[in-house]
Protein backbone atom coordinates (compact mmCIF):
# COMPACT_ATOMS: atom_id res chain seq x y z
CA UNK A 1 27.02 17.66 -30.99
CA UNK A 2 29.04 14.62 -32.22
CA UNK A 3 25.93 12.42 -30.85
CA UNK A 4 23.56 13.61 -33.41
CA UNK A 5 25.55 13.52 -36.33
CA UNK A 6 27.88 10.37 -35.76
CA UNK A 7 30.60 10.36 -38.61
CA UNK A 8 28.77 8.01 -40.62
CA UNK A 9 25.76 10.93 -40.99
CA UNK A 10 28.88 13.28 -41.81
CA UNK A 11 29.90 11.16 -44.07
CA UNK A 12 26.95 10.93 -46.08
CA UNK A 13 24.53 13.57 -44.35
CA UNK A 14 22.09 13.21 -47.74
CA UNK A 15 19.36 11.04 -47.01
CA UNK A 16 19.05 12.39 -43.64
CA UNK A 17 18.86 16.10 -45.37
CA UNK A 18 16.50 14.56 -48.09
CA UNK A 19 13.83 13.15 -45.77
CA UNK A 20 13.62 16.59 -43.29
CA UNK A 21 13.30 18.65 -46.90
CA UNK A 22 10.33 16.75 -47.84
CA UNK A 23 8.41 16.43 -44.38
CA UNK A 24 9.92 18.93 -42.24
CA UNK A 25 11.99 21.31 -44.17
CA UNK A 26 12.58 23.39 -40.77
CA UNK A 27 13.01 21.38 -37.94
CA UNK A 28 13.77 22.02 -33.73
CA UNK A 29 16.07 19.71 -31.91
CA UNK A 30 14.96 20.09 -28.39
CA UNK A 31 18.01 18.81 -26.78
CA UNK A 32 20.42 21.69 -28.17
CA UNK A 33 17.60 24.24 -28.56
CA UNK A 34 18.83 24.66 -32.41
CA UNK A 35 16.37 24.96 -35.67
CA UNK A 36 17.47 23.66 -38.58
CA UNK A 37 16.70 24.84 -42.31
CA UNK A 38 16.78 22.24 -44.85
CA UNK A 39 15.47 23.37 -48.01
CA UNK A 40 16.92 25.95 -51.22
CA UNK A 41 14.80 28.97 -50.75
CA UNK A 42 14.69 28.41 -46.92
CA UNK A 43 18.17 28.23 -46.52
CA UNK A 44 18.59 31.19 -49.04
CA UNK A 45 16.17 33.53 -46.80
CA UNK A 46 18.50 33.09 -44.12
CA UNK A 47 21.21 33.83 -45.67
CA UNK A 48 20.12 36.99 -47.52
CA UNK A 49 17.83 38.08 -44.76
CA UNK A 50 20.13 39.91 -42.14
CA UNK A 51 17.24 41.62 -40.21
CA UNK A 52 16.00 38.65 -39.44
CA UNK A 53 18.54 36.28 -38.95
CA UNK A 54 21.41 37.78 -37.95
CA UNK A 55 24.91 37.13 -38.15
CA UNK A 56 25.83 37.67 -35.04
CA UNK A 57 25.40 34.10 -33.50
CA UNK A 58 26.09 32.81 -30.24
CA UNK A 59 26.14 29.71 -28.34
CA UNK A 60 23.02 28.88 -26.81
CA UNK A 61 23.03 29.88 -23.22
CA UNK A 62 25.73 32.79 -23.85
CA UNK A 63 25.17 36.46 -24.35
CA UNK A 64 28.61 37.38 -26.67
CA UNK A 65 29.50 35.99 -29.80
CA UNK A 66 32.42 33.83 -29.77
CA UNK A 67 34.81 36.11 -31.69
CA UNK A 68 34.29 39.51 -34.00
CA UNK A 69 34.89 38.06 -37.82
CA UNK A 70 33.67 40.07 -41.01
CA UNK A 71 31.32 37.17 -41.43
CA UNK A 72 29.82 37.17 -37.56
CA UNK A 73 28.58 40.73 -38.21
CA UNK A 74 25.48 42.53 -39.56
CA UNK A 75 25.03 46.05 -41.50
CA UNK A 76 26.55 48.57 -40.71
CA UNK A 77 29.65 47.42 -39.26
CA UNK A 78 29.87 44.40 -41.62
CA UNK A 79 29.88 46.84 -44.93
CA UNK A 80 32.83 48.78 -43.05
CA UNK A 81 34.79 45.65 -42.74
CA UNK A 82 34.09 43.84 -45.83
CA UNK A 83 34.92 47.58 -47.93
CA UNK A 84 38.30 47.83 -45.78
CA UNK A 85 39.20 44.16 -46.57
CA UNK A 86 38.30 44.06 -50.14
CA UNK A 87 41.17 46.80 -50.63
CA UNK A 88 43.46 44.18 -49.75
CA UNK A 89 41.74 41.23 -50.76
CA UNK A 90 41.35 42.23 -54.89
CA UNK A 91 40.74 40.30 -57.90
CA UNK A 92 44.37 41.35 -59.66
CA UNK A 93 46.48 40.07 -56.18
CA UNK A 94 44.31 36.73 -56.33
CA UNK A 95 45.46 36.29 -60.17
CA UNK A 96 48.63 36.99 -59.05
CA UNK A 97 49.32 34.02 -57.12
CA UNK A 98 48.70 31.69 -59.91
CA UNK A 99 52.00 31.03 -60.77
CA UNK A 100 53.36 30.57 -56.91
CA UNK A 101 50.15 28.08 -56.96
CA UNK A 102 51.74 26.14 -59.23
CA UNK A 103 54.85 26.07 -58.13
CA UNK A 104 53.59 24.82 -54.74
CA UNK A 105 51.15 22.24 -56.47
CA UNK A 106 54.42 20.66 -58.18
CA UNK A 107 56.81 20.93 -55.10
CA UNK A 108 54.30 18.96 -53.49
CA UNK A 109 53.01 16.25 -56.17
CA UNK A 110 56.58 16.00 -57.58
CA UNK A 111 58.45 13.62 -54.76
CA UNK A 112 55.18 11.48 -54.62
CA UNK A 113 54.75 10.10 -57.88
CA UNK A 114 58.02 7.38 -58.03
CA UNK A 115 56.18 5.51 -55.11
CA UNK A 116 52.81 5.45 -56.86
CA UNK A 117 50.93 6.36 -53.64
CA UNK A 118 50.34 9.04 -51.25
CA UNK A 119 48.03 9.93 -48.36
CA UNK A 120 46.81 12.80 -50.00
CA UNK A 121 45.17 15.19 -47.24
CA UNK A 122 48.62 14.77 -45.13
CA UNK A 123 51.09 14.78 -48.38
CA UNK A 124 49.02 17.47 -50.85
CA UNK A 125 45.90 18.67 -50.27
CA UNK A 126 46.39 20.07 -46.41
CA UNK A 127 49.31 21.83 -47.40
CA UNK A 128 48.74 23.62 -51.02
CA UNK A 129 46.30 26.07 -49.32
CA UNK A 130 48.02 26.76 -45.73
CA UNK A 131 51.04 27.62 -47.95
CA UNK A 132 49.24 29.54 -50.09
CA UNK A 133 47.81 31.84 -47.73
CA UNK A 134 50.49 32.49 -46.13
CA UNK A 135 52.39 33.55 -49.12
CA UNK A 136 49.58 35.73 -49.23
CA UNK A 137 49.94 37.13 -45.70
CA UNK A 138 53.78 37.31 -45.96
CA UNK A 139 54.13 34.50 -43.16
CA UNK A 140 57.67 32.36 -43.27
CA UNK A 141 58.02 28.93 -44.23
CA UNK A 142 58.69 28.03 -40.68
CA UNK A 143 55.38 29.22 -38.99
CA UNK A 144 53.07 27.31 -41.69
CA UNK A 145 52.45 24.38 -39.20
CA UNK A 146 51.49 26.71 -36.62
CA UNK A 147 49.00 28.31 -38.69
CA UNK A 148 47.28 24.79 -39.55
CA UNK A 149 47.36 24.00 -35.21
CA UNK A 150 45.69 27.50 -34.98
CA UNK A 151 43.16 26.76 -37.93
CA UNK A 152 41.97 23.39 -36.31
CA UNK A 153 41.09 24.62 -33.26
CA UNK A 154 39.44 27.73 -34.22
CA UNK A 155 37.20 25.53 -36.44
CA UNK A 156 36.24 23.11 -33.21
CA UNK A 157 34.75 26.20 -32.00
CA UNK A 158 31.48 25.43 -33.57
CA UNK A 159 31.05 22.20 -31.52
CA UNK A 160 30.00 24.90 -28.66
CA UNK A 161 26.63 24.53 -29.68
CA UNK A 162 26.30 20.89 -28.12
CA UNK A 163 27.28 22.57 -25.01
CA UNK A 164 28.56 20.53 -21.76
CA UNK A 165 32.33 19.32 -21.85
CA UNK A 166 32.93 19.43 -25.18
CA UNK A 167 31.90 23.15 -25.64
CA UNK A 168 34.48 23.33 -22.33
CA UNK A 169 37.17 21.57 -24.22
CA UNK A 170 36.60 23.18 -27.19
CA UNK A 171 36.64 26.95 -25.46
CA UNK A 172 39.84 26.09 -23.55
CA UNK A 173 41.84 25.08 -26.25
CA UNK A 174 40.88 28.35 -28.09
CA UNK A 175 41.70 30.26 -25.17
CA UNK A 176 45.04 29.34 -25.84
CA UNK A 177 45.38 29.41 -29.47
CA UNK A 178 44.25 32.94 -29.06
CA UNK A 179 46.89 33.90 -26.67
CA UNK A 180 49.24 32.31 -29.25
CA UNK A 181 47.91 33.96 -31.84
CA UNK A 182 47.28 37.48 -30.75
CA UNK A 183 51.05 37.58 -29.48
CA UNK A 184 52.22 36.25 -32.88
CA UNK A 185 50.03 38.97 -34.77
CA UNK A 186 50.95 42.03 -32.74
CA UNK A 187 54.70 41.09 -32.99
CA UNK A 188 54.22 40.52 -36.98
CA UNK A 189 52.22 43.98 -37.56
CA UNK A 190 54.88 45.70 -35.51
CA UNK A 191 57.45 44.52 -38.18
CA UNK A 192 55.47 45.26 -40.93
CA UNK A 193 54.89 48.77 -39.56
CA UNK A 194 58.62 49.59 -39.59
CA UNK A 195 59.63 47.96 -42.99
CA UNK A 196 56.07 47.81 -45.32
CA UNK A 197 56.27 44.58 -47.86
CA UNK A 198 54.14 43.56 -50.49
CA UNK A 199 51.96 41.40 -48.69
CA UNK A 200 48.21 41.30 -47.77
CA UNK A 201 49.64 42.04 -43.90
CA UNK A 202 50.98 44.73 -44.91
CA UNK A 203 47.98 46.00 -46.58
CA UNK A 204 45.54 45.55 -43.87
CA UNK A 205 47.88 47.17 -41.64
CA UNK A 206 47.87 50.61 -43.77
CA UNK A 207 44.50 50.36 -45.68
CA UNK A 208 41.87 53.16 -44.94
CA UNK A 209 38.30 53.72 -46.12
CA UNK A 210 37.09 57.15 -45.48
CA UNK A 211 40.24 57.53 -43.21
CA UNK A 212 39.75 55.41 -40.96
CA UNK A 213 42.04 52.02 -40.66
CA UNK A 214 41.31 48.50 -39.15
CA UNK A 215 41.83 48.29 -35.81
CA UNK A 216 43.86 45.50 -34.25
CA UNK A 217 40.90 43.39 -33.90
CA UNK A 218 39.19 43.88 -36.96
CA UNK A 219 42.63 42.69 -38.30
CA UNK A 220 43.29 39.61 -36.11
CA UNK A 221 39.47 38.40 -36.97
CA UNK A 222 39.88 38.65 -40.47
CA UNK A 223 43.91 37.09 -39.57
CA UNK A 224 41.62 33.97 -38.01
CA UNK A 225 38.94 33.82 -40.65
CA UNK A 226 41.71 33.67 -43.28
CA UNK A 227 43.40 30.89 -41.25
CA UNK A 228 40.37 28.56 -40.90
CA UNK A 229 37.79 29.52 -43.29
CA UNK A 230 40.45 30.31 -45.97
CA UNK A 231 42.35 27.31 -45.89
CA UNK A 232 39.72 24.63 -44.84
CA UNK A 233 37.33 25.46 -47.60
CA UNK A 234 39.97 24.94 -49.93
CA UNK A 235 41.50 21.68 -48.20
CA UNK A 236 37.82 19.99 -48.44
CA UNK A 237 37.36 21.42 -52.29
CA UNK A 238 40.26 19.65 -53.40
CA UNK A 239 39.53 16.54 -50.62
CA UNK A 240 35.78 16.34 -52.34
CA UNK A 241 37.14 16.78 -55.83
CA UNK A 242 38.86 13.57 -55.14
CA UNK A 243 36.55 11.33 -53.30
CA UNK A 244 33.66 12.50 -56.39
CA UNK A 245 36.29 11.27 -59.21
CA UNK A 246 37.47 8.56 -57.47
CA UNK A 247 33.53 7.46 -56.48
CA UNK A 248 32.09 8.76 -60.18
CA UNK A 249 34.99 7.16 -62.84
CA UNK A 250 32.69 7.57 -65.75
CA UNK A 251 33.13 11.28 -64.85
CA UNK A 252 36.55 11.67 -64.74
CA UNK A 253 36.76 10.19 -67.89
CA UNK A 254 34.26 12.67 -69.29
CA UNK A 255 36.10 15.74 -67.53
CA UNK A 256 39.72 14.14 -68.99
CA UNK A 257 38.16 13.93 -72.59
CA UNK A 258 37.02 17.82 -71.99
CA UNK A 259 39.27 19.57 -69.77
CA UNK A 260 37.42 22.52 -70.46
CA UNK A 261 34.97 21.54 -68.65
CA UNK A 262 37.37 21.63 -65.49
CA UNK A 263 35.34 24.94 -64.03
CA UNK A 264 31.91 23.34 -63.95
CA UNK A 265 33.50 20.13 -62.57
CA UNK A 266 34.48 22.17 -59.64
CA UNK A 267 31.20 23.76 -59.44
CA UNK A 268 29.33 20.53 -59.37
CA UNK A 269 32.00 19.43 -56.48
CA UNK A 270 30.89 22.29 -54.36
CA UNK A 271 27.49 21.56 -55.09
CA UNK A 272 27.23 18.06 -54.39
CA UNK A 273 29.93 18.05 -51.59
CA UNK A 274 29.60 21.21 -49.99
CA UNK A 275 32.99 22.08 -48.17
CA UNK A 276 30.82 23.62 -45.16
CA UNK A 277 27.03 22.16 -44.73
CA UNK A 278 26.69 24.33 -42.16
CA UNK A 279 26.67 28.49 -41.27
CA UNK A 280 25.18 30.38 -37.97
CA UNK A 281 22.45 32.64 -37.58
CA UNK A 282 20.48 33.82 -35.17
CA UNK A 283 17.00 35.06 -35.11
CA UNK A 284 16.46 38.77 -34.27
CA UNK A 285 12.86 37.91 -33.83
CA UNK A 286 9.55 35.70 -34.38
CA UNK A 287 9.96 34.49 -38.04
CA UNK A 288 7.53 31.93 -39.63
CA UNK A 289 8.71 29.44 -42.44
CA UNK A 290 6.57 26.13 -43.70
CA UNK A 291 4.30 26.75 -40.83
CA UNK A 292 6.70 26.69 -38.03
CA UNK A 293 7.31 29.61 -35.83
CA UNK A 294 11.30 30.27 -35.22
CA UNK A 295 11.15 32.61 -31.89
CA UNK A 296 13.89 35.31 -31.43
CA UNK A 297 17.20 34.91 -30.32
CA UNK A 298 17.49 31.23 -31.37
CA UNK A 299 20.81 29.86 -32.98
CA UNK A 300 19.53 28.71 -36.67
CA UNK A 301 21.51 26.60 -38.79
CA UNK A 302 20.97 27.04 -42.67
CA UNK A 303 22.04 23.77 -44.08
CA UNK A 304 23.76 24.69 -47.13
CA UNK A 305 24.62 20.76 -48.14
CA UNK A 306 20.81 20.10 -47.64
CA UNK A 307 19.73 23.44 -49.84
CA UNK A 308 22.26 22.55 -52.64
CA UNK A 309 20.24 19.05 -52.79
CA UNK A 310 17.02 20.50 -53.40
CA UNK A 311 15.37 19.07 -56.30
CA UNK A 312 13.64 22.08 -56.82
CA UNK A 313 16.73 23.64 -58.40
CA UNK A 314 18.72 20.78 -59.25
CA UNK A 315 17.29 17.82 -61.80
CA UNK A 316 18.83 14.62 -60.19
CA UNK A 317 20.62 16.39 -57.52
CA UNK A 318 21.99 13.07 -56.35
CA UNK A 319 23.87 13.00 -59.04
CA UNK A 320 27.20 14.10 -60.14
CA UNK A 321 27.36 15.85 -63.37
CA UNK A 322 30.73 17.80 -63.65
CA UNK A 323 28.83 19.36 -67.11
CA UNK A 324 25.79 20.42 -64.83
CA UNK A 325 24.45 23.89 -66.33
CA UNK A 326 22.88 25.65 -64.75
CA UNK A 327 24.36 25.50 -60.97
CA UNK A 328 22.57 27.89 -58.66
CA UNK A 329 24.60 26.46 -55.83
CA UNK A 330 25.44 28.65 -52.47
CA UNK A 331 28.52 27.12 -51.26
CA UNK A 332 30.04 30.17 -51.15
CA UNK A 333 27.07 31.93 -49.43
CA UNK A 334 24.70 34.38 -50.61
CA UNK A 335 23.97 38.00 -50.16
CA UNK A 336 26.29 40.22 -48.48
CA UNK A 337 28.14 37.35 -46.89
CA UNK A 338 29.19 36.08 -50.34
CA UNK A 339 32.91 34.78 -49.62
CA UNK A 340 35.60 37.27 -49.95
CA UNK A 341 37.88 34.29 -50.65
CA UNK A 342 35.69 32.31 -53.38
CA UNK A 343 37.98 33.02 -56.47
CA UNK A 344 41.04 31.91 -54.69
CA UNK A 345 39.74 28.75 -53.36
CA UNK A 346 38.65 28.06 -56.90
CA UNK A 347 41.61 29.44 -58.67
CA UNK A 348 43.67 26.95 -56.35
CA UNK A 349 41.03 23.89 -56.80
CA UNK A 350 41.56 24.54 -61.06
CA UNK A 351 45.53 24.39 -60.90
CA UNK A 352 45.42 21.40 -57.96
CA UNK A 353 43.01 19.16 -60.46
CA UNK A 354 44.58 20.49 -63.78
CA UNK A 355 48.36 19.28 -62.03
CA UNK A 356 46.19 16.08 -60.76
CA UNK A 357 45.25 14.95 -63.38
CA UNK A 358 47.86 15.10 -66.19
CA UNK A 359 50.23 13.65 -63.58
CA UNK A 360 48.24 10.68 -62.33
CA UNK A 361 45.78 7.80 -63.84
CA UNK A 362 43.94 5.09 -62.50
CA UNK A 363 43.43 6.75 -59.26
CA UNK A 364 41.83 4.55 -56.37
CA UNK A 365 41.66 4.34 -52.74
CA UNK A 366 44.04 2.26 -51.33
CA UNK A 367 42.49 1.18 -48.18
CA UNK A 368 38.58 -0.04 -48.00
CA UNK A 369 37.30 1.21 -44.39
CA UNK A 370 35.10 5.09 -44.45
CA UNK A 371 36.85 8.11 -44.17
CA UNK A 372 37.20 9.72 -40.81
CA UNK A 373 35.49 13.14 -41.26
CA UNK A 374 37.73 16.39 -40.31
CA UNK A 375 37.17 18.11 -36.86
CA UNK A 376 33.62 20.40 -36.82
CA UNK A 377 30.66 18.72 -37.31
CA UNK A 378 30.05 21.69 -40.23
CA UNK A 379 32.68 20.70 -41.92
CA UNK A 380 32.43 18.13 -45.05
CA UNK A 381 35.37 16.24 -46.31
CA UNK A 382 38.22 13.66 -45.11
CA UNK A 383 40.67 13.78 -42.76
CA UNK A 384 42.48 11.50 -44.43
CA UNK A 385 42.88 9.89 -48.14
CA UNK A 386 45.40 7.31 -49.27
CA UNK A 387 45.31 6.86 -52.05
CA UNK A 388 47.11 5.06 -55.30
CA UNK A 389 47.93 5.56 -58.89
CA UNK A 390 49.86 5.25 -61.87
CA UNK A 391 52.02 7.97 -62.86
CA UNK A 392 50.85 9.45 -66.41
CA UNK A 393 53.65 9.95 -68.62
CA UNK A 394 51.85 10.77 -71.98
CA UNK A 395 51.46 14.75 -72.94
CA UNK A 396 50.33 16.97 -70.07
CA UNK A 397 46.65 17.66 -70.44
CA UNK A 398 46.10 21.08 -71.30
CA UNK A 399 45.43 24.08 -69.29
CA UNK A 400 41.86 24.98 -68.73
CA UNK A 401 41.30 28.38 -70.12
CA UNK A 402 38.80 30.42 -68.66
C-alpha cells in the first residue's frame, strides 16, 4: 500500500484529495481493487449508511474480517456492543480522570523543560494517552510499554489491503501480538473476577444489558480497540496540535491571547489534520455515487481527511482557523459509529495544550528534514517531533473553561 501513498503524500495527502474531489470524487484503483470516496456528503453516506456499506470489512481476497471490534460490526450486534460498553465507558468516569490527566501531563513535561528541548512524540505525546488508558483499564505501570508494542502492530493491520508480503508481514506479527495479548487478558479478567476494582476492566467484566454479559471476545476486541484506536487518535491529536502551531504562529498567538478559544482550536486540528484519513467499509451491494457504480462486496475507503477539506462545508478549508465556527467536521465518525472515546481524546488534547502552552514559548522544530509519518498508511501525524523552546516563566495561562 506504501507504493501509492509514499510518505511524502502522507505527509501532505491534500492536494492529492483536492484534485480527486473536484474531477473524480469516487475513484477505483485497479491494482488493489479498492474505491475511494473523496468528498463531504460522499464520505458521510458511507458512514451513516450501514445497509449499504457495511462495517464489516475485509481484506480483498479474504472471506472473514480481520478481528470482531464494536466498530467492525453492523446492526444488530453492533447496538448490543456499543449499549454494553457505554455502561462502562460514561461521561462522569471520563471527567473523572481529569485530574490523573494532569498529573501525568506534568510528570511528563516537568523533567524536560531545564534542557529547553525534547523529542516530543518519544518524551510526551506517546506516553500521556497509553498511560492514561491504562489508568483507565486498571493496567500497572510496568505493562504500559507492552500495551504501546501491542497498539502498533494491531494498527499495521490495515496495510493488508495492499496484499502480497506486506499483508504477510503484517498478519504474522499480529498473530503473535494476539497470542500475547489474549494470554495477558484472560490472566487479568481472572484477577479481576476474584477481587472487583474500580476500573473500566472490572466493569466490562461484570456489566450486563438485558442480562446478558460480554463475552471474552467482545471484551478483548473492545481491550484492542481501546489499545490502538484509543491511544493513537489521541497521540496524533496532540502530534497535529503541534505541527499546526508550530506551522501557523500567527495562530498560536491568537489562541494564547484567547485561551478560551482552546476547544475550537482543537476542533479545527481535527479538522484540518485528521488523526485517521482513513475508515473501512464494504459494500453490501451495487451502490451508485457521482455516476460511478461501486459493485458489492468491495472494500471502500471513506476518506475522512479528504471530506473534512471539502469546500462545500468549509470556507477556505486550507486554512487553519483555531476560531473556525461552524465545524461540521467527522473526525470522530458519524452515525452510529460516532467514537465511544471522542470526549476523552479531547478532554486529554485540552489539558496537554493548556499545560503546553503556559509552560513553553517560542516553540520550533529543531531539525529541518519532513517528518516520518507513523506506521498505517490511515494514520496522520509524526512519528517523531523534536522540538525546542523557551521555558515560560510568567503567570500560568488560565484554564479553559468549558
Amino acid at each position: 500500500m506504501h507504493e501509492f501513498f509514499p510518505d511524502e503524500m502522507r505527509r501532505n495527502p491534500f492536494p492529492f484529495y483536492d484534485a480527486h474531489r473536484e474531477t473524480s470524487p469516487v475513484l477505483h484503483l485497479k491494482p488493489f481493487d479498492l474505491w475511494l470516496i473523496f468528498d463531504y456528503d460522499g464520505v458521510k453516506r458511507a458512514l451513516e449508511d450501514h445497509a449499504t456499506f457495511s462495517s464489516e470489512a475485509r481484506p480483498p481476497g479474504t472471506t472473514e474480517k480481520p478481528f470482531d471490534w464494536l466498530i467492525f460490526n453492523d446492526p444488530p450486534r453492533h447496538a448490543k456492543l456499543r449499549a454494553l460498553v457505554s455502561r462502562a465507558f460514561t461521561p462522569r468516569i471520563v471527567a473523572d480522570l481529569e485530574p490523573r490527566i494532569r498529573q501525568i501531563s506534568g510528570e511528563l513535561l516537568g523533567p524536560q523543560f531545564d534542557r529547553g528541548e525534547m523529542e516530543f512524540v518519544a518524551d510526551y505525546s506517546s506516553q500521556l494517552p497509553v498511560m492514561v488508558i491504562a489508568d483507565l483499564l486498571g493496567i500497572p505501570p510496568a505493562d504500559r510499554a507492552m500495551f504501546k508494542h501491542w497498539s502498533d502492530s494491531i494498527l499495521l493491520l490495515a496495510d493488508t489491503v495492499a496484499g502480497g508480503e506486506q499483508a504477510r508481514r503484517a498478519g504474522q506479527q499480529y498473530g503473535s501480538v494476539m497470542f500475547e495479548l489474549d494470554a495477558y487478558l484472560k490472566t487479568t479478567l481472572a484477577d479481576r473476577r476474584k477481587s472487583h476494582r474500580d476500573d473500566l476492566l472490572s466493569k466490562l467484566a461484570y456489566v450486563e444489558v438485558d442480562g446478558a454479559r460480554l463475552a471474552h471476545e467482545e471484551i478483548s476486541g473492545f481491550f484492542q480497540l481501546l489499545l490502538a484506536a484509543g491511544s493513537e487518535t489521541t497521540i496524533n491529536l496532540i502530534n497535529n496540535a503541534m505541527l499546526c502551531f508550530v506551522e501557523h504562529p500567527e495562530q498560536l498567538a491568537r489562541l494564547r491571547e484567547r485561551i478560551d478559544l482552546l476547544p475550537a482550536a482543537i476542533e479545527e486540528v481535527l479538522r484540518y489534520r485528521s488523526p485517521f484519513q482513513a475508515v473501512f467499509r464494504q459494500t453490501t451491494r451495487d451502490v451508485e455515487m457521482h455516476g460511478q457504480n461501486i459493485p458489492a462486496d468491495k472494500l471502500v475507503l471513506p476518506l475522512i481527511g479528504s471530506a473534512n477539506r471539502d469546500p462545500k462545508y468549509f470556507p477556505k478549508p486550507d486554512s487553519f482557523d483555531v476560531a473556525r465556527n461552524p465545524n461540521p467536521h467527522i473526525a470522530f465518525g458519524h452515525g452510529i459509529h460516532f467514537c465511544l472515546g471522542a470526549a476523552l481524546s479531547r478532554l486529554e488534547a485540552r489539558i496537554a495544550l493548556e499545560d503546553i502552552l503556559s509552560r513553553m514559548e517560542a516553540i520550533e522544530f529543531s531539525i529541518d528534514e519532513p517528518w516520518e509519518p507513523r506506521p498505517a498508511f490511515h494514520v496522520h501525524g509524526p512519528m517523531r517531533l523534536p522540538i525546542k523552546f523557551r521555558r515560560r516563566y510568567s503567570a500560568q495561562l488560565p484554564r479553559c473553561r468549558r
